[in-house]
C-alpha atoms as a PDB file:
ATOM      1  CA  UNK A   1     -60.517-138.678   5.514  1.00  0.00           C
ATOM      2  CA  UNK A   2     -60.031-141.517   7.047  1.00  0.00           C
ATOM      3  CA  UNK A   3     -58.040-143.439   4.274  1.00  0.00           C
ATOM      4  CA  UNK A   4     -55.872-139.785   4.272  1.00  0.00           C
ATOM      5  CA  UNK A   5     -55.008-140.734   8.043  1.00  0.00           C
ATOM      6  CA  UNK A   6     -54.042-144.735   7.577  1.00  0.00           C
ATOM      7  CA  UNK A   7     -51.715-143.038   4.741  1.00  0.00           C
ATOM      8  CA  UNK A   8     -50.269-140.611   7.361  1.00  0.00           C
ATOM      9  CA  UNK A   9     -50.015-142.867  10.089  1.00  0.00           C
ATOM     10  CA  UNK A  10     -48.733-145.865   8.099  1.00  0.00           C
ATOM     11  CA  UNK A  11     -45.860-143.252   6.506  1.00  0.00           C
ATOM     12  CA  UNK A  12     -44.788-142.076   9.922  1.00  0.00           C
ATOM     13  CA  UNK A  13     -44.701-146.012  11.381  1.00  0.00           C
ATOM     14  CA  UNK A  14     -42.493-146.931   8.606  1.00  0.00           C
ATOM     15  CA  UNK A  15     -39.922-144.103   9.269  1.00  0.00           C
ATOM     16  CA  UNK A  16     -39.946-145.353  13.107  1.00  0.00           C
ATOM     17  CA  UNK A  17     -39.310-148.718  11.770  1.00  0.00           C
ATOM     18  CA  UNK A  18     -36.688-147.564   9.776  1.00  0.00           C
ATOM     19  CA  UNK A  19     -34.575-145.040  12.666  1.00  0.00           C
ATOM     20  CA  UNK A  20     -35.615-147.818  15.283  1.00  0.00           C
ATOM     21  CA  UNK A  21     -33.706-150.855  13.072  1.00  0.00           C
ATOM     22  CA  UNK A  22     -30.396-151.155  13.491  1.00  0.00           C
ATOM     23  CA  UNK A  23     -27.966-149.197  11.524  1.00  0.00           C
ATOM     24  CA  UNK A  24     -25.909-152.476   9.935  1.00  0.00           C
ATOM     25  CA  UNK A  25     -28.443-154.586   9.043  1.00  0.00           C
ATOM     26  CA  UNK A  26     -29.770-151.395   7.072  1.00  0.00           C
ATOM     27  CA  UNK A  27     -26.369-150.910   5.482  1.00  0.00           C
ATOM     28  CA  UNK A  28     -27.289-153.950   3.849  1.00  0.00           C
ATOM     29  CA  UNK A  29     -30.281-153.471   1.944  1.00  0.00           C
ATOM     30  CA  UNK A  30     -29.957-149.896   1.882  1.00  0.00           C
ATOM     31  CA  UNK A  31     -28.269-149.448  -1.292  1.00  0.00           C
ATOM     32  CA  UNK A  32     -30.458-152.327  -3.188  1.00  0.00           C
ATOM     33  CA  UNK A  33     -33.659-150.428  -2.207  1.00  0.00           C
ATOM     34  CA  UNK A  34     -32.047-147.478  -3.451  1.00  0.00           C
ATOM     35  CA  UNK A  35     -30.983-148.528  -7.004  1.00  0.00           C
ATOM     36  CA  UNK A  36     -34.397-149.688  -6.943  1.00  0.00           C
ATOM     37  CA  UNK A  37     -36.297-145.963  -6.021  1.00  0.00           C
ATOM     38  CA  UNK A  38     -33.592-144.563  -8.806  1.00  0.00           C
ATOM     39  CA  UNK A  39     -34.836-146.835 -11.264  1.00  0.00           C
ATOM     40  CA  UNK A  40     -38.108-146.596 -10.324  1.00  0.00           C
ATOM     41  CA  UNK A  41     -37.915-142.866 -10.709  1.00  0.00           C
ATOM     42  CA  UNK A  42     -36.686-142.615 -13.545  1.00  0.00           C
ATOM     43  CA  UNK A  43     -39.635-145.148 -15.455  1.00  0.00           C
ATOM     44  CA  UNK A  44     -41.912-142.460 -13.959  1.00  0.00           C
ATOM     45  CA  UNK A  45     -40.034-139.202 -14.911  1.00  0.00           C
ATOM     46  CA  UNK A  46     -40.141-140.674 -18.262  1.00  0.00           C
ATOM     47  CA  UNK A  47     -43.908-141.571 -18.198  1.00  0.00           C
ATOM     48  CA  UNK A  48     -44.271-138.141 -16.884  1.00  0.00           C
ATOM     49  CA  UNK A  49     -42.505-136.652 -20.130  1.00  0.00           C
ATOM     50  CA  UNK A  50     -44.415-139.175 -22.528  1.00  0.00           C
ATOM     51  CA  UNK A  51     -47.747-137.544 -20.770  1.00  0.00           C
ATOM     52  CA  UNK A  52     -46.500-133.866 -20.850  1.00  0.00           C
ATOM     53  CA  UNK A  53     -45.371-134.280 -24.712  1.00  0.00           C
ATOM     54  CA  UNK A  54     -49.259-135.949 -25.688  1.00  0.00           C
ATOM     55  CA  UNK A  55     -50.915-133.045 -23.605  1.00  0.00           C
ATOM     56  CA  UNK A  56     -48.879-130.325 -25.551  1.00  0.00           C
ATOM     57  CA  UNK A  57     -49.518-132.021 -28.782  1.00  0.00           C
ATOM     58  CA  UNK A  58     -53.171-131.804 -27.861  1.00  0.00           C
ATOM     59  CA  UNK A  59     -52.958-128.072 -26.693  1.00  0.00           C
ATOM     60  CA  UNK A  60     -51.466-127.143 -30.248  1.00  0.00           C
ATOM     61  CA  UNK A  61     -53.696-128.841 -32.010  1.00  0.00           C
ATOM     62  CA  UNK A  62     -56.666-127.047 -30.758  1.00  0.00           C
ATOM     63  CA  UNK A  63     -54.662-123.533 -30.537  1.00  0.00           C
ATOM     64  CA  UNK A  64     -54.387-124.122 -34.288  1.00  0.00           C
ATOM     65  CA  UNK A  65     -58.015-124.865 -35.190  1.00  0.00           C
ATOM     66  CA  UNK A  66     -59.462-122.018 -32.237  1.00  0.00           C
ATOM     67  CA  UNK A  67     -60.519-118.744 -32.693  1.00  0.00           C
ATOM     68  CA  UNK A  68     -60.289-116.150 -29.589  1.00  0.00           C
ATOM     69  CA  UNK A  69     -63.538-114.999 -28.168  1.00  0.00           C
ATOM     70  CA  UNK A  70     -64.460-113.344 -24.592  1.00  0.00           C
ATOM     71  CA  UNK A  71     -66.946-115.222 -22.547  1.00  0.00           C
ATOM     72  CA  UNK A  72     -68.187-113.811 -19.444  1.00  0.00           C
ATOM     73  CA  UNK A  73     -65.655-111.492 -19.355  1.00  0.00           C
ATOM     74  CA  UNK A  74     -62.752-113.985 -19.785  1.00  0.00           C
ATOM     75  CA  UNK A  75     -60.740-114.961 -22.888  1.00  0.00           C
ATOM     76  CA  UNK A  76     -61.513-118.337 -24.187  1.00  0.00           C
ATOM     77  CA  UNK A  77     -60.844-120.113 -27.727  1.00  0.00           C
ATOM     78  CA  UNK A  78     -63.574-121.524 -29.486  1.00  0.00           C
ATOM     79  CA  UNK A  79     -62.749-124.755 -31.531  1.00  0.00           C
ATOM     80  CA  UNK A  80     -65.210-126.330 -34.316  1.00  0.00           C
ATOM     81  CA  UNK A  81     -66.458-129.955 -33.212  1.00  0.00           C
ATOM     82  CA  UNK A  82     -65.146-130.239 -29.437  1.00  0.00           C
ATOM     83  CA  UNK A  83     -67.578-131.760 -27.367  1.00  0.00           C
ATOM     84  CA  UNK A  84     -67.624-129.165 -24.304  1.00  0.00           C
ATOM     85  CA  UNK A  85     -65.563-127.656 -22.719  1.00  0.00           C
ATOM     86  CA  UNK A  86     -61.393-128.307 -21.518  1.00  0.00           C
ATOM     87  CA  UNK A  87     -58.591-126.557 -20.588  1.00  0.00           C
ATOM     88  CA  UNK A  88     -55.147-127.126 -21.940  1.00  0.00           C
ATOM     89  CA  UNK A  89     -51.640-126.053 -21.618  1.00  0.00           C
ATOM     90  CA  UNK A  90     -49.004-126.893 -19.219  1.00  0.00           C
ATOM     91  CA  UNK A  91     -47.513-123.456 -18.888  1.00  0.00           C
ATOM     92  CA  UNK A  92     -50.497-121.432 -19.779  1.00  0.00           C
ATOM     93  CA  UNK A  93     -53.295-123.028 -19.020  1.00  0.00           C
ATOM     94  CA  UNK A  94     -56.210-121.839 -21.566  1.00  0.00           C
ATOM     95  CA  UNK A  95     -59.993-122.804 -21.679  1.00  0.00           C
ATOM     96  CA  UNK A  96     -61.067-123.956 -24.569  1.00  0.00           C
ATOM     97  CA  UNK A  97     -65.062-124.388 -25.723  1.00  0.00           C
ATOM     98  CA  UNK A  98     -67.133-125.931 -28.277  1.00  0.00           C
ATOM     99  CA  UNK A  99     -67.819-123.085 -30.601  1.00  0.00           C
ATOM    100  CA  UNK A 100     -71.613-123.725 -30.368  1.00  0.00           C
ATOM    101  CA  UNK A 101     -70.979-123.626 -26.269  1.00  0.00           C
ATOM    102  CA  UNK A 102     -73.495-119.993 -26.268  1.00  0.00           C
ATOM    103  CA  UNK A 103     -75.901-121.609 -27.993  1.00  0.00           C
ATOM    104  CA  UNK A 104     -76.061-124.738 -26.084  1.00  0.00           C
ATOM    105  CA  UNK A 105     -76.705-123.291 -22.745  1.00  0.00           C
ATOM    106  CA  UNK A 106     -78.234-120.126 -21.361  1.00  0.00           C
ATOM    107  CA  UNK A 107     -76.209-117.426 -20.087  1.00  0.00           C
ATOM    108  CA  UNK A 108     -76.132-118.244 -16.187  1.00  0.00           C
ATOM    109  CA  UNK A 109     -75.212-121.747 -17.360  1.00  0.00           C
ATOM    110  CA  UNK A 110     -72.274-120.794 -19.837  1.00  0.00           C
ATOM    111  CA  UNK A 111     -70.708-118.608 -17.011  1.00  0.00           C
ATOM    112  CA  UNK A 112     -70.847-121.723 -14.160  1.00  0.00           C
ATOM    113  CA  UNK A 113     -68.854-123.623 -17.205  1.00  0.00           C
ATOM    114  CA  UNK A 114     -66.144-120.811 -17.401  1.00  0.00           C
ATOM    115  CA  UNK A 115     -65.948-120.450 -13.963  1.00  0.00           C
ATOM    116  CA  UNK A 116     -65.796-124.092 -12.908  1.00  0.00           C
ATOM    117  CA  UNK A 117     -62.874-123.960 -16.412  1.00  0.00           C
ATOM    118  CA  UNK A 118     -61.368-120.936 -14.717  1.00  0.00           C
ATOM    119  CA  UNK A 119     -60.564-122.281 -11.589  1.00  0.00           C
ATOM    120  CA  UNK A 120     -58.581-125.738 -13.323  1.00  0.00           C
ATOM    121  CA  UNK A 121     -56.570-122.758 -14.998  1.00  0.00           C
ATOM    122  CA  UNK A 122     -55.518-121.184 -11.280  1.00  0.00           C
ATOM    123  CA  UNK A 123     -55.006-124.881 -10.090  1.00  0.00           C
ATOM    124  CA  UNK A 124     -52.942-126.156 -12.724  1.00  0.00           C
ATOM    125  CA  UNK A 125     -55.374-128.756 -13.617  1.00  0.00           C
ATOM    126  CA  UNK A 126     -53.691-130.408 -16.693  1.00  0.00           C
ATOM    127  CA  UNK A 127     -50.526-130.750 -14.663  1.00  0.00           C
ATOM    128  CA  UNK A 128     -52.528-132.953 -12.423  1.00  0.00           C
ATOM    129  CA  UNK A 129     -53.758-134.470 -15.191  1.00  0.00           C
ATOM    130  CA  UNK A 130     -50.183-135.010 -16.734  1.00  0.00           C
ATOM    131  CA  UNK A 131     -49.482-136.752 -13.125  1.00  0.00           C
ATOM    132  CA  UNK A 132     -51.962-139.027 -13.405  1.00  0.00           C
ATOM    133  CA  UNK A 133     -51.682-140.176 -16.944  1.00  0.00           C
ATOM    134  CA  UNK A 134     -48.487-141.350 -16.343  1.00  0.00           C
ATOM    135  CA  UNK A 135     -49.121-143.736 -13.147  1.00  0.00           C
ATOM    136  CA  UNK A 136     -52.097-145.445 -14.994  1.00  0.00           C
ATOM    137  CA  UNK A 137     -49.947-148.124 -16.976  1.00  0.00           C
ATOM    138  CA  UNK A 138     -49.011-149.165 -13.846  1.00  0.00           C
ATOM    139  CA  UNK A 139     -52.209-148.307 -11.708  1.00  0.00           C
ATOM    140  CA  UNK A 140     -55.070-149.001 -14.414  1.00  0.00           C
ATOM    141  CA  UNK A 141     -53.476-152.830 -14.267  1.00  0.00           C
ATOM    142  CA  UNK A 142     -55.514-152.924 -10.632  1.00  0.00           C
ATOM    143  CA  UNK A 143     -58.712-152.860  -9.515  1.00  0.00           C
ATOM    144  CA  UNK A 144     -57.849-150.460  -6.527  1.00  0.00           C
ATOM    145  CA  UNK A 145     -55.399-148.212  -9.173  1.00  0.00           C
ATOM    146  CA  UNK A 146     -58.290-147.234 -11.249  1.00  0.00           C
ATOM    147  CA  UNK A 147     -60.932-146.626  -8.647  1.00  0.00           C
ATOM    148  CA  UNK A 148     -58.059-144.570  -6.663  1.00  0.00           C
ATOM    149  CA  UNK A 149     -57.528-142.524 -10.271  1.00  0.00           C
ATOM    150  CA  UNK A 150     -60.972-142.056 -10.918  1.00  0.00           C
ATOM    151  CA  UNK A 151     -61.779-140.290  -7.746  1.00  0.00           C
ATOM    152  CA  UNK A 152     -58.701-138.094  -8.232  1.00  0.00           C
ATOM    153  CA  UNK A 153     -59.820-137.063 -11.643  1.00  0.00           C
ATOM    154  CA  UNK A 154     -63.432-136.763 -10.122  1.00  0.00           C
ATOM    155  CA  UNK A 155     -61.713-134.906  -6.848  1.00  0.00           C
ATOM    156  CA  UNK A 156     -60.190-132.046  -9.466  1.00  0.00           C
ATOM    157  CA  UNK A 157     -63.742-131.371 -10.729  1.00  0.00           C
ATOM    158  CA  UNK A 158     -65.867-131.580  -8.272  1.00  0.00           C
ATOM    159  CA  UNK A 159     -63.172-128.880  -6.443  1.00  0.00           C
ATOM    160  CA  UNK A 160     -63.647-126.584  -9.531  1.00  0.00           C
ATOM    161  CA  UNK A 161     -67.636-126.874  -9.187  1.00  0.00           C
ATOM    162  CA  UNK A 162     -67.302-125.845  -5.517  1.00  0.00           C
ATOM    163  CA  UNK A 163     -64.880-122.559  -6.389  1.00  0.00           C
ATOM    164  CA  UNK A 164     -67.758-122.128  -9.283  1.00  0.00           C
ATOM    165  CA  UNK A 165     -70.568-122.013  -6.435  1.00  0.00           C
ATOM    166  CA  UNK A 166     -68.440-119.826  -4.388  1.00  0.00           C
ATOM    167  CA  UNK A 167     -67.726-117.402  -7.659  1.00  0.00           C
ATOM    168  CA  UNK A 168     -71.373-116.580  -7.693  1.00  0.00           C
ATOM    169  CA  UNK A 169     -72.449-119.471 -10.049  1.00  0.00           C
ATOM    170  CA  UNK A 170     -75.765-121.367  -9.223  1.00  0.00           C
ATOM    171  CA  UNK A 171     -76.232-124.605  -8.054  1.00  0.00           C
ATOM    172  CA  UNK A 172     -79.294-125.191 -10.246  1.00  0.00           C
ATOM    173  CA  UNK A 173     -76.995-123.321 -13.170  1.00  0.00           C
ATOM    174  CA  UNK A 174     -74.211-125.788 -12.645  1.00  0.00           C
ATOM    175  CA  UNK A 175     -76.291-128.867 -12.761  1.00  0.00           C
ATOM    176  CA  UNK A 176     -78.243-128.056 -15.740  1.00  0.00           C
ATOM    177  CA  UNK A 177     -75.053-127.400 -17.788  1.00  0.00           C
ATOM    178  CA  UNK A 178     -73.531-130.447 -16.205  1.00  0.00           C
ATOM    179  CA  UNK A 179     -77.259-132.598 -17.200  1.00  0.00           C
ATOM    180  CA  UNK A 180     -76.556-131.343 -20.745  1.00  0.00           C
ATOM    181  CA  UNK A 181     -73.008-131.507 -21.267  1.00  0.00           C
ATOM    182  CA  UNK A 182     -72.769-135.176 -19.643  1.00  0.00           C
ATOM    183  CA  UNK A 183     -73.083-137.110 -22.883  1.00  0.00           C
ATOM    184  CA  UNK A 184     -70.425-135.172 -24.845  1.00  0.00           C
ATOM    185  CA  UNK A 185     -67.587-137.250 -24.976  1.00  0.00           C
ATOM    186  CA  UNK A 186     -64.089-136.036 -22.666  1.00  0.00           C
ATOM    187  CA  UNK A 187     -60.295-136.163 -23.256  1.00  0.00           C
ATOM    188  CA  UNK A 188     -58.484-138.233 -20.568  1.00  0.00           C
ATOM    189  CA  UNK A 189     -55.550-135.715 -21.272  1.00  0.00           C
ATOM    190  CA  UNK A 190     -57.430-132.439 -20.000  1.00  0.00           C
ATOM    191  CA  UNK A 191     -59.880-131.476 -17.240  1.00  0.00           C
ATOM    192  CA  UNK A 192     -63.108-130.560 -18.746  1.00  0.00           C
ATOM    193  CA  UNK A 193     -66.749-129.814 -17.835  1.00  0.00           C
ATOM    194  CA  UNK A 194     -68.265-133.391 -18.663  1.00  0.00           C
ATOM    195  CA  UNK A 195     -65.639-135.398 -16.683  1.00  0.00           C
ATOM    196  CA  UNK A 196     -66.829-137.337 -13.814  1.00  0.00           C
ATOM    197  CA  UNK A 197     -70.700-136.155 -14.240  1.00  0.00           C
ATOM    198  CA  UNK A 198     -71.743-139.012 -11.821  1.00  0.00           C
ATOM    199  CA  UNK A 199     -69.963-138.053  -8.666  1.00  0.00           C
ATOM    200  CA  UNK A 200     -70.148-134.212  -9.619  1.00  0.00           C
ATOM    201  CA  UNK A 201     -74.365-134.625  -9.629  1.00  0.00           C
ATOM    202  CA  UNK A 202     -73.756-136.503  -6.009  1.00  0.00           C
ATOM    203  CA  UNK A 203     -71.560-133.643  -4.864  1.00  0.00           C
ATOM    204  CA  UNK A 204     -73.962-131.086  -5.899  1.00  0.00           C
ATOM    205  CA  UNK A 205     -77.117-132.959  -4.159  1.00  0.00           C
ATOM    206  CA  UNK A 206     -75.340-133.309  -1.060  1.00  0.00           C
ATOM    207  CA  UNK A 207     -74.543-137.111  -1.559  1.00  0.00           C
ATOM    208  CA  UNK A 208     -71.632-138.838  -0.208  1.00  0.00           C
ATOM    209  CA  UNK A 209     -69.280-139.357  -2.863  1.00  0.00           C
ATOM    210  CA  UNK A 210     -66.454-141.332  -1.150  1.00  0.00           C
ATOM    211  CA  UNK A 211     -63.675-138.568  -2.412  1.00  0.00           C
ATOM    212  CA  UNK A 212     -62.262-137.956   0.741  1.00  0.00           C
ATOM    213  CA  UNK A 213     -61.763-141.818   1.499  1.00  0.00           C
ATOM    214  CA  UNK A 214     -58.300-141.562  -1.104  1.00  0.00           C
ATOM    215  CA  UNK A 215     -55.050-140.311  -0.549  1.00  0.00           C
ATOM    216  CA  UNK A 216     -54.208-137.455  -2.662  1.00  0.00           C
ATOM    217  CA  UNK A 217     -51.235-136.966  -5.226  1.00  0.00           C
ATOM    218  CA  UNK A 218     -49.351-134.503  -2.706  1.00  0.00           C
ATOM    219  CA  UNK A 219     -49.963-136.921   0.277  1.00  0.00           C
ATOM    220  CA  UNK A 220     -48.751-140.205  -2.080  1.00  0.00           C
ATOM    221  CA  UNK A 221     -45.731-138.194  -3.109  1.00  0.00           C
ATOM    222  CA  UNK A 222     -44.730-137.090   0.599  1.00  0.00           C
ATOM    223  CA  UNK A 223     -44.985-139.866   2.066  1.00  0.00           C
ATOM    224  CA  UNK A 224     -42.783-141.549  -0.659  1.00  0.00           C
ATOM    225  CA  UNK A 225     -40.019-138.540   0.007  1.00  0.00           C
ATOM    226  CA  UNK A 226     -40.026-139.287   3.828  1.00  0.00           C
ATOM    227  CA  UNK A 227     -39.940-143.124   3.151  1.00  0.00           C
ATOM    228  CA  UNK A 228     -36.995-142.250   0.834  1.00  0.00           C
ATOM    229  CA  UNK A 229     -35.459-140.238   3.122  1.00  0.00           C
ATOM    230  CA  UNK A 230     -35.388-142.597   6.204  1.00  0.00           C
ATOM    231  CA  UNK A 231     -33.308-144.898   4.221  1.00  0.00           C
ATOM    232  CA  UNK A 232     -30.958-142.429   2.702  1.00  0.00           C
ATOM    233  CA  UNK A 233     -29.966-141.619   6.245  1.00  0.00           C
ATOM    234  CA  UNK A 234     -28.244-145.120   6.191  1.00  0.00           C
ATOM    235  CA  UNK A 235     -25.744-144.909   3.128  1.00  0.00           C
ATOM    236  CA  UNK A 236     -23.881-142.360   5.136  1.00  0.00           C
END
């Protein structure tokens, strides 16, 4: 929470800077900074792509190998050999399980899995996902850039644990799946039940987990429109 304010406040300084400066000297550097943001953009709208085009690759490839099932009432896919449980699909969002998933956990602990999988369909999970993917050439190269993407990937799960809870899955439920589903390995590419199993357990106990000390992907992107903005206001 604290880290979210800095971002706000530090945003909002910099746009006083910027309408307080005066207009000429602006003039100047205005257009360099903006040839700069446009190229800038553009590396990340094609980073963005390169991540969108790997998800939907993966998507197909386990729509191909899946069979449909009905799990707790919702429609899943079962695919041979994946380690847990993921959703996938940019535009349609679909959960997809390990086919031995039933047999793996009891029922109260299958249903906290398709309801924690449910709500990264409603939330657009592997769109976040997507997002992230595509800063982390340029973010994993810092110490700060992968602790700040880790807690945003652990921030999307531990939200979908918490709609889980409030779906009428147990706490106990959740952790036991979450205990035996840790050591299955994940895919970077899509939000699944074993990601983040450290900080998830924390959540669960009541722990601090230091989520809320980040800046979010909306509150990163804002305050890089306003930023933006403020300087546009000088090519006029």
């Amino acid at each position: 929470m604290r880290r979210t304010l800095r971002v706000g406040v530090g945003t909002f300084a910099a746009i006083a800077a910027c309408m307080l400066a005066p207009a000429s000297g602006m003039r100047g550097i205005g257009h360099p900074i903006l040839v700069i943001g446009f190229a800038a953009a553009i590396v990340l709208l094609v980073a963005i792509g390169r991540e969108a085009w790997r998800h939907q690759r993966l998507a197909g490839s386990m729509a191909r190998l899946s069979s449909p099932t009905t799990i707790d009432g919702r429609s899943v896919a079962l695919v041979p050999g994946l380690g847990a449980a993921v959703v996938a699909g940019l535009r349609r969002p679909r959960i997809y399980c390990a086919d031995d998933l039933p047999q793996r956990l009891d029922p109260d602990e299958l249903r906290a899995v398709i309801l924690h999988e449910h709500h990264h369909q409603l939330e657009r999970g592997p769109v976040r996902l997507v997002l992230i993917g595509a800063l982390a050439p340029v973010l994993g190269r810092l110490d700060a850039g992968r602790a700040w993407m880790e807690r945003e990937r652990a921030r999307i799960e531990i939200a979908a644990d918490l709609y889980a809870l409030q779906s009428g899955a147990s706490r106990p439920a959740l952790a036991s799946a979450l205990v035996k589903l840790a050591s299955t390995p994940g895919m970077i590419a899509a939000p699944g039940f074993a990601s983040a199993a450290d900080l998830r357990v924390r959540a669960l106990l009541g722990e601090a987990t230091g989520i809320d000390s980040g800046g979010s992907i909306g509150q990163i992107t804002a305050a890089i429109v306003l930023i933006a903005s403020c300087v546009a206001l000088y090519l006029k």
